[in-house]
N, C-alpha and C. Protein backbone atom coordinates (compact mmCIF):
# COMPACT_ATOMS: atom_id res chain seq x y z
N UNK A 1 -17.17 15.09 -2.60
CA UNK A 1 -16.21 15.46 -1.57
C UNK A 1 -14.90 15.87 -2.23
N UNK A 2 -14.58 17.11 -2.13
CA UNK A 2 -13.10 17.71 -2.41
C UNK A 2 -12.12 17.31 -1.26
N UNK A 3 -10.94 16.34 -2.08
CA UNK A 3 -9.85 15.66 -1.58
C UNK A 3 -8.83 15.57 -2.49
N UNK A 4 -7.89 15.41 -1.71
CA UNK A 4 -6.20 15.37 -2.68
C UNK A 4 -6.46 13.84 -3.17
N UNK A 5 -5.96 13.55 -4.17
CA UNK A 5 -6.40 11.55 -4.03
C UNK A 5 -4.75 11.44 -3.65
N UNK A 6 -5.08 10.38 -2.80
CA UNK A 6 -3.68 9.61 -2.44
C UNK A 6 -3.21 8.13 -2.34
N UNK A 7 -2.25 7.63 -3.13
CA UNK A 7 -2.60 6.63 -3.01
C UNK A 7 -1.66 5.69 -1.62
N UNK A 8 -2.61 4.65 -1.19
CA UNK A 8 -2.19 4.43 0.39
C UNK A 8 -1.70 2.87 0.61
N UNK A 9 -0.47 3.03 1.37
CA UNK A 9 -0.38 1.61 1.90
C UNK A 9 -0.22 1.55 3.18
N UNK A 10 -1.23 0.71 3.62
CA UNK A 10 -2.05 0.53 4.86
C UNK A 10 -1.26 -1.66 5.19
N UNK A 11 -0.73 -1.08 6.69
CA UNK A 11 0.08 -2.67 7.22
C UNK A 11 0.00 -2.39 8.52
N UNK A 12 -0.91 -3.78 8.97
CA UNK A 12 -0.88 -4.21 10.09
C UNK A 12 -0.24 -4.82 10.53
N UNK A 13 0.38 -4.88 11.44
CA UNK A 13 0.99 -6.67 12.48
C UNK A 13 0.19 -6.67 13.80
N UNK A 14 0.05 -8.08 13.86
CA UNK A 14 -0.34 -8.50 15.02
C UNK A 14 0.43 -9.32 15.73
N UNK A 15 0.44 -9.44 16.81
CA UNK A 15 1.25 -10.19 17.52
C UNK A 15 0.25 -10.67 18.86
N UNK A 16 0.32 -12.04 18.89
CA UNK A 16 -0.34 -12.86 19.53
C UNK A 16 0.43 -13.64 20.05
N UNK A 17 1.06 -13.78 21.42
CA UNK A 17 1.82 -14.37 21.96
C UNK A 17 3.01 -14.74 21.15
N UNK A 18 3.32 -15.68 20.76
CA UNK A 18 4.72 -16.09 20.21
C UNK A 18 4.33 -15.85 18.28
N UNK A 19 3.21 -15.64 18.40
CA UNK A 19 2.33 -15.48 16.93
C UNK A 19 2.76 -14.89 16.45
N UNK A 20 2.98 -14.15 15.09
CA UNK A 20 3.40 -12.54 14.58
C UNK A 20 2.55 -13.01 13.05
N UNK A 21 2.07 -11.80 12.56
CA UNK A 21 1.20 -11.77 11.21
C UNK A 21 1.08 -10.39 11.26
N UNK A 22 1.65 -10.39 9.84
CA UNK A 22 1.58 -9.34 8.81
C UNK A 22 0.50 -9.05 7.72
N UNK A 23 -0.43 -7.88 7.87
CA UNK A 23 -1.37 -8.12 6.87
C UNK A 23 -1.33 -6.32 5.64
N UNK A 24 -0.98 -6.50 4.67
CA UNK A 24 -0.71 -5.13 4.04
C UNK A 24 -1.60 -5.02 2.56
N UNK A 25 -1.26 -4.04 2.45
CA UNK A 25 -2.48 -3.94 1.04
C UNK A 25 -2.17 -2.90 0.52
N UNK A 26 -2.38 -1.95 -0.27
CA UNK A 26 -2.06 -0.96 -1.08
C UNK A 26 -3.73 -0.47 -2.07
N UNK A 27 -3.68 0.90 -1.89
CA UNK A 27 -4.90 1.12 -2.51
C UNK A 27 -4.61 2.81 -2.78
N UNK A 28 -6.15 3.31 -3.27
CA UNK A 28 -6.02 4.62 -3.63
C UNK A 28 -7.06 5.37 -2.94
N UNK A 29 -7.25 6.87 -2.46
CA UNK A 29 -8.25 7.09 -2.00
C UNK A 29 -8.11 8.69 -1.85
N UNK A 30 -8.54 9.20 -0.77
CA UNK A 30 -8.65 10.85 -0.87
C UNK A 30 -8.17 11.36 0.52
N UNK A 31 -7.30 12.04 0.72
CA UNK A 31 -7.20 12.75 2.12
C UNK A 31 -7.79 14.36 2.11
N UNK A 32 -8.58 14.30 3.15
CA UNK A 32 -9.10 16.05 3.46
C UNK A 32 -9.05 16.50 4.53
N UNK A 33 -9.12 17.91 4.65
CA UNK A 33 -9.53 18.34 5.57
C UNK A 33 -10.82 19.24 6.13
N UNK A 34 -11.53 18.84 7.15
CA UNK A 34 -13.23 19.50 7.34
C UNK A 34 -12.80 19.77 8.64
N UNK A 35 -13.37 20.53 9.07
CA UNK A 35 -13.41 21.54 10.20
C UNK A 35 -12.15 21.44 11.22
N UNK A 36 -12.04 20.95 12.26
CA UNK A 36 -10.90 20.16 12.74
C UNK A 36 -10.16 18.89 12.77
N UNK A 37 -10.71 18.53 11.26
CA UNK A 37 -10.34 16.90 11.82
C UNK A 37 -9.88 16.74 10.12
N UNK A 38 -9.13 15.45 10.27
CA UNK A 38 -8.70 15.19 8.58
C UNK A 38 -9.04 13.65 9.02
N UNK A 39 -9.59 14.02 7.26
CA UNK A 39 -9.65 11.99 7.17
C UNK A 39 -8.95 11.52 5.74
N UNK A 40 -8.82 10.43 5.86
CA UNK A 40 -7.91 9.70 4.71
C UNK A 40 -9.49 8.60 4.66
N UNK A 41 -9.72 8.46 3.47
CA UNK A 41 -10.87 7.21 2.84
C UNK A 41 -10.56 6.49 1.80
N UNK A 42 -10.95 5.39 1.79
CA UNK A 42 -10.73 4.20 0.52
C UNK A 42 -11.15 3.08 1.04
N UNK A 43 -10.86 2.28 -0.45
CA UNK A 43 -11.97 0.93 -0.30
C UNK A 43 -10.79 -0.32 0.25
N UNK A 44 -11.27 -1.32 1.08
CA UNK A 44 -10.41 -2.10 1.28
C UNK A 44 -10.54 -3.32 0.95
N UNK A 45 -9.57 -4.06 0.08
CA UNK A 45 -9.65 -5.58 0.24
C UNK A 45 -10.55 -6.05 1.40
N UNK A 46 -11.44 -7.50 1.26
CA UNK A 46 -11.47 -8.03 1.93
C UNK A 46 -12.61 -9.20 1.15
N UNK A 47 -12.53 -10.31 1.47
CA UNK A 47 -12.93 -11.66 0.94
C UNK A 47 -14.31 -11.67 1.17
N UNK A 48 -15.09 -11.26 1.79
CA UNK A 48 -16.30 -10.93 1.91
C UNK A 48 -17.17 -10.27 1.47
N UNK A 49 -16.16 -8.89 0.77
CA UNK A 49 -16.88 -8.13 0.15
C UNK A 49 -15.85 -6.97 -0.11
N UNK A 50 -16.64 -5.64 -0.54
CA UNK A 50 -16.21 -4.14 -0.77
C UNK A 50 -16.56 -3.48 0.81
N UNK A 51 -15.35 -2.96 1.38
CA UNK A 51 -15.48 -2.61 2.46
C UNK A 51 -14.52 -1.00 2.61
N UNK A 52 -16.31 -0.24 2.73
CA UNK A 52 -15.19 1.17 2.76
C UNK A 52 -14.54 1.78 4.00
N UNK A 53 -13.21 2.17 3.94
CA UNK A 53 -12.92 2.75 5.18
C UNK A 53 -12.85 3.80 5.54
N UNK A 54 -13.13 4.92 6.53
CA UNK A 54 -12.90 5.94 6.99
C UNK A 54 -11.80 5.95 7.90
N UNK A 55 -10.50 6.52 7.77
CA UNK A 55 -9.64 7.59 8.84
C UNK A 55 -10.25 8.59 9.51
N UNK A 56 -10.48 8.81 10.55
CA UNK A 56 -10.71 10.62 10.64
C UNK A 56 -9.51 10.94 12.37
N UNK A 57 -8.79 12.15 12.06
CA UNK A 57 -7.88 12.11 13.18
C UNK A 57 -8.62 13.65 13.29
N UNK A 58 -8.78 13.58 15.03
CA UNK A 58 -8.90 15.05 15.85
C UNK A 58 -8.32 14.88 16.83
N UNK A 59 -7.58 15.88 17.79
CA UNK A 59 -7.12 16.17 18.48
C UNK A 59 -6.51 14.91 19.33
N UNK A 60 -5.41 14.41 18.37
CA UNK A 60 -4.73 13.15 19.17
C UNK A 60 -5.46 11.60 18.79
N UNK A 61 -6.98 11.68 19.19
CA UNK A 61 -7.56 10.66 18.90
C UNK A 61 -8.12 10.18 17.23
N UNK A 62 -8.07 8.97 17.13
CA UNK A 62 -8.23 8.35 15.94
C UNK A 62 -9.70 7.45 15.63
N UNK A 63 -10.46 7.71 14.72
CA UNK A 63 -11.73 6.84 14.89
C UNK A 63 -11.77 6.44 13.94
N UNK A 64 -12.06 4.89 13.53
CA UNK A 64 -12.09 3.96 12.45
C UNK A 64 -13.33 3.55 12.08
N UNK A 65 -13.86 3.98 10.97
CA UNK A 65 -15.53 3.66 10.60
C UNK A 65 -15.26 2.71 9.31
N UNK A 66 -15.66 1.83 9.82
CA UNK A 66 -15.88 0.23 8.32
C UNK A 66 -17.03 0.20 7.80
N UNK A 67 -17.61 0.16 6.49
CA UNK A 67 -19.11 -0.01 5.98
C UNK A 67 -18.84 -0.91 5.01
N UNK A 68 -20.26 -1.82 4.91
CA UNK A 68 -19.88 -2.83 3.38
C UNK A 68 -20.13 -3.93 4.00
N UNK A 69 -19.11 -4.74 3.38
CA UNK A 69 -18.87 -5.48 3.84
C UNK A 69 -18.99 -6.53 5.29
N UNK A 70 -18.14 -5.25 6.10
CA UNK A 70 -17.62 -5.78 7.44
C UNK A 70 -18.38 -3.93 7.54
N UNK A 71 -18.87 -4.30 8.65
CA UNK A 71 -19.15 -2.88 9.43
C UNK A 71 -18.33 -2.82 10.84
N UNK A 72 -17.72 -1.65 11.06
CA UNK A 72 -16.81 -1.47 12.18
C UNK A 72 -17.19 -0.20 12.77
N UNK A 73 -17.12 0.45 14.02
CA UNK A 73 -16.31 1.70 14.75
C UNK A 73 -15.77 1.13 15.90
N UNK A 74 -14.71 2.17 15.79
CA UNK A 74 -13.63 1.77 16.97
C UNK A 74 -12.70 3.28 17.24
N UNK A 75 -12.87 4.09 18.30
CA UNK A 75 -12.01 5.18 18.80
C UNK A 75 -10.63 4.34 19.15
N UNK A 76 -9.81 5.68 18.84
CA UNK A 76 -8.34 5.01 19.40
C UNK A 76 -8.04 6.41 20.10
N UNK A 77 -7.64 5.98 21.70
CA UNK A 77 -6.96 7.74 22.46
C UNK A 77 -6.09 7.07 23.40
N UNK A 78 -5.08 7.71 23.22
CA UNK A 78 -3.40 7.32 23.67
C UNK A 78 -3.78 7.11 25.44
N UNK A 79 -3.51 5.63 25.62
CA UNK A 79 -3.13 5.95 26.92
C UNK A 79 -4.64 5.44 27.55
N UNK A 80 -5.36 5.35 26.74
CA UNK A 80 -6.87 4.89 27.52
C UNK A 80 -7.66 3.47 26.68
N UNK A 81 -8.95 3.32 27.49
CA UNK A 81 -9.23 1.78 27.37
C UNK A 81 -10.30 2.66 26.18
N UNK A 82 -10.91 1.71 24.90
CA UNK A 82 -12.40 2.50 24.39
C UNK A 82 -12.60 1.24 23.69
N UNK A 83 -14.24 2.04 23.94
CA UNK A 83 -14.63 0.39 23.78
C UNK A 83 -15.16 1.03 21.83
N UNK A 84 -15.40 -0.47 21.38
CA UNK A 84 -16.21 -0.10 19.87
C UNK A 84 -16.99 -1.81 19.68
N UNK A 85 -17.27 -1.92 18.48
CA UNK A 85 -18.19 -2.74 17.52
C UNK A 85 -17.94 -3.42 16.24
N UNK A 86 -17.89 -4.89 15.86
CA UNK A 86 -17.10 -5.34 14.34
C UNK A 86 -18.51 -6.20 14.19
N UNK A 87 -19.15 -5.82 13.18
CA UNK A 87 -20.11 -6.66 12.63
C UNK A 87 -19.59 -7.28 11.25
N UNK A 88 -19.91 -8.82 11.02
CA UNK A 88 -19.51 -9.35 9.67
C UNK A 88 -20.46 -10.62 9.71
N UNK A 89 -20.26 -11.07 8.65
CA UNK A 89 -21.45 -11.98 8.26
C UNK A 89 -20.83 -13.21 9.54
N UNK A 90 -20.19 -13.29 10.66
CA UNK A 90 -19.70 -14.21 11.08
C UNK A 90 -20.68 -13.41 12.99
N UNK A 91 -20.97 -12.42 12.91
CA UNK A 91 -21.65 -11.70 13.87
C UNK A 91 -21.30 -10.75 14.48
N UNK A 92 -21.85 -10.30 15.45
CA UNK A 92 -21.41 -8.80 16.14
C UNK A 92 -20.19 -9.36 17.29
N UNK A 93 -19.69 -8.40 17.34
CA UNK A 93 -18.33 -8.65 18.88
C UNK A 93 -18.28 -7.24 19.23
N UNK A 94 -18.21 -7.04 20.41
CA UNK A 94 -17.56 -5.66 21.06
C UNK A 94 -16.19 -5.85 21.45
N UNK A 95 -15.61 -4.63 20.82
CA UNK A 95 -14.36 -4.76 20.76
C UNK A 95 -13.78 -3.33 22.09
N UNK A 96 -12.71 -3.76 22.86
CA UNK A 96 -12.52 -2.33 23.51
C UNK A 96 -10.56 -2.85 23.17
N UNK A 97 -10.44 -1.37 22.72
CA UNK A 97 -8.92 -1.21 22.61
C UNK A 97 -8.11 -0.22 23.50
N UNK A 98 -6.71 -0.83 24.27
CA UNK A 98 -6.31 0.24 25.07
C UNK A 98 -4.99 0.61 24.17
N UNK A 99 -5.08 2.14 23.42
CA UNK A 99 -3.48 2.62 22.59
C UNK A 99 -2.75 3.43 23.52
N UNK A 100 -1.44 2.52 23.14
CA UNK A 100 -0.19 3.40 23.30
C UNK A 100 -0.12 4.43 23.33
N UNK A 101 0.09 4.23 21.73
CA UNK A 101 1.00 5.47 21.28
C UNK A 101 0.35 5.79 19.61
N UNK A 102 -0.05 7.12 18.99
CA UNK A 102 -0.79 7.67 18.21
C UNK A 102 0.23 8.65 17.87
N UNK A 103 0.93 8.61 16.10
CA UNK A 103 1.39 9.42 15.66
C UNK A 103 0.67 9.81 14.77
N UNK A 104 0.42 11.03 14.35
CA UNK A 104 -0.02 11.97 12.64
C UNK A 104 1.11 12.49 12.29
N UNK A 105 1.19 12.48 10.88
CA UNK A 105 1.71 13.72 10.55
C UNK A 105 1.06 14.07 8.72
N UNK A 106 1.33 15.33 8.69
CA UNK A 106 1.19 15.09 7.20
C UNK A 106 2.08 16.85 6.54
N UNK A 107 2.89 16.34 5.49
CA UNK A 107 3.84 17.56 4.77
C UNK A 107 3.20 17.80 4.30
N UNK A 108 2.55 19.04 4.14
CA UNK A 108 1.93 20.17 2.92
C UNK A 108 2.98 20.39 1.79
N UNK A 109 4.06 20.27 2.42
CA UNK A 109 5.17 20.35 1.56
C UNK A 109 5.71 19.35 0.12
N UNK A 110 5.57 18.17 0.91
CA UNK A 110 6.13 16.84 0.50
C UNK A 110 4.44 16.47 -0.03
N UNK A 111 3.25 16.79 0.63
CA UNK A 111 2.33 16.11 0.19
C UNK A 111 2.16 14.76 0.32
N UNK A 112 2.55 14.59 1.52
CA UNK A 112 2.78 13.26 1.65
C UNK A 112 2.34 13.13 3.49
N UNK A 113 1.92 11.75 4.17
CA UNK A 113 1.39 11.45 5.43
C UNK A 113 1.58 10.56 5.95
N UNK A 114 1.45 10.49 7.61
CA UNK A 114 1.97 9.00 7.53
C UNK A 114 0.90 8.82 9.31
N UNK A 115 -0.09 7.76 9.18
CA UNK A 115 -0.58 7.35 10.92
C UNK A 115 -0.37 6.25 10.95
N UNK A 116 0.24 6.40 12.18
CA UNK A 116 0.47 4.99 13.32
C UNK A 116 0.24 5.02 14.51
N UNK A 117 -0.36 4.04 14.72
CA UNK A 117 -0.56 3.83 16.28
C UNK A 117 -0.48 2.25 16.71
N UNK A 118 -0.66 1.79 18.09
CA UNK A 118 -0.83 0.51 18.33
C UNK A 118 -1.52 0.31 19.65
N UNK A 119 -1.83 -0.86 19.66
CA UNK A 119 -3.12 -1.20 20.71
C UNK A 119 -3.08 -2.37 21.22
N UNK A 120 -3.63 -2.52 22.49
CA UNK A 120 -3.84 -3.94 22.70
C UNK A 120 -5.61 -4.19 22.43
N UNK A 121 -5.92 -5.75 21.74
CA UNK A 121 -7.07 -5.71 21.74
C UNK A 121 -8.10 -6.67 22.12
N UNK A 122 -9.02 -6.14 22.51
CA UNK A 122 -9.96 -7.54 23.31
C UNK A 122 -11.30 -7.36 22.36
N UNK A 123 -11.60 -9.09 21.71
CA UNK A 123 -12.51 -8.68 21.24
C UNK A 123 -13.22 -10.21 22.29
N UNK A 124 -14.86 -9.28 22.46
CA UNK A 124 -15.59 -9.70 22.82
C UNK A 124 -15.20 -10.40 24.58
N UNK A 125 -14.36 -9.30 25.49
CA UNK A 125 -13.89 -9.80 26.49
C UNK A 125 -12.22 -10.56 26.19
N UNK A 126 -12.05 -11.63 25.38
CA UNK A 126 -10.64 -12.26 25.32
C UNK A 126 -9.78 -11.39 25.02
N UNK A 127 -8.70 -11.86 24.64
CA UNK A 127 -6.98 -11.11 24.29
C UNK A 127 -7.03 -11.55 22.90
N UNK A 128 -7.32 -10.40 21.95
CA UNK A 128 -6.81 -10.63 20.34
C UNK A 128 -5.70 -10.54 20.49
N UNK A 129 -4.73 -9.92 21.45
CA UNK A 129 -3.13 -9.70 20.62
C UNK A 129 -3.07 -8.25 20.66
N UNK A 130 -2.05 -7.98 20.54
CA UNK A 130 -1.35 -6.90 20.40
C UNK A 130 -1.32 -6.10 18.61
N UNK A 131 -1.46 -5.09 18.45
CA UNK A 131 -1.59 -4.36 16.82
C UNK A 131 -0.59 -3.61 16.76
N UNK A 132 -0.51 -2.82 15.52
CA UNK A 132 0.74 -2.23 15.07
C UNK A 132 0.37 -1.62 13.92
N UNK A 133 -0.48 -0.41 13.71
CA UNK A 133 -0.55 0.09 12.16
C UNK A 133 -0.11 1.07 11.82
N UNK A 134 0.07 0.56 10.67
CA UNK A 134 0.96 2.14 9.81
C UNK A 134 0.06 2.51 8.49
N UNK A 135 0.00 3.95 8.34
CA UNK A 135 -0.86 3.88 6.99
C UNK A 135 0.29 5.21 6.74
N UNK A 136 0.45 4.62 5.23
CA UNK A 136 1.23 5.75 4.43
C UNK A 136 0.74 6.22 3.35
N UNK A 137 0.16 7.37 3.36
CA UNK A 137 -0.44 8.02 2.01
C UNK A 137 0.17 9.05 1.69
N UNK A 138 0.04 9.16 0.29
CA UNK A 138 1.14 9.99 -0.78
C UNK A 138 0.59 10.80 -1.54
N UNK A 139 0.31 11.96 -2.40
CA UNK A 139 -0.12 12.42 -3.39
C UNK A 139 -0.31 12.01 -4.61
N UNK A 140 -1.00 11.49 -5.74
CA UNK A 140 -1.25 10.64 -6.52
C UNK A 140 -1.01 11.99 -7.52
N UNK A 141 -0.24 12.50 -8.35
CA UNK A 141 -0.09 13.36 -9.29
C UNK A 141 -1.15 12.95 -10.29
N UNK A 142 -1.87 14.26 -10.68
CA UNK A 142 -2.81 13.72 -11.92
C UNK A 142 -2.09 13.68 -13.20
């Protein structure tokens, strides 16, 4: 796969009633673009295992594909309820998220990107809390 490599720092918060948690990480990976849609990919921390992630943004909406490790999909579209799936060695949950608000951007110029969005989320029917992500990816000069 032909991609710019970029390297990315990816931070969540959650907020769970009076709760607040911060979870961030920093990694390296590739941003492209295929037909209408761009994705940002890389591998993510996680205690369980090697877990790869997919970005892919089209037209407003955002879809999150997890493999490895933790297997995930989950659509994100501003303003509506969608449902998705988190499998991990702990079991399956259906997850449905309703987002806000969904920013892209990315400088051809600067070579540089930035997605955020946030959600409220229910996994398996309950109230996970409220989200908050930002992913910032950069051009990795060779």
């Amino acid at each position: 796969m032909n991609g710019i490599p970029v390297f990315i720092k990816f931070v969540t918060q959650i907020r769970d009633g009076a709760r607040k948690e911060t979870i961030a990480f920093e990694t390296n990976g590739l941003y492209y673009e295929k037909g209408q849609s761009t994705y940002v990919t890389f591998q993510e921390p996680n205690e369980q295992g090697e877990v790869n992630t997919v970005l892919k943004m089209q037209d407003g909406d955002v879809l999150i594909m997890r493999s490895g490790a933790v297997s995930m999909r989950q659509t994100h579209r501003k303003g509506e309820w969608t449902n998705g799936t988190y499998n991990s060695e702990l079991g399956t949950f259906a997850m449905q998220a309703k987002t806000d608000n969904i920013q892209f951007r990315w400088s051809e110029k600067k070579r540089n990107g930035q997605l955020f969005f946030t959600y409220a989320l229910l996994l398996n029917g309950s109230d996970a809390g409220r989200y908050s992500i930002t992913v910032d990816f950069k051009e990795v000069l060779q």
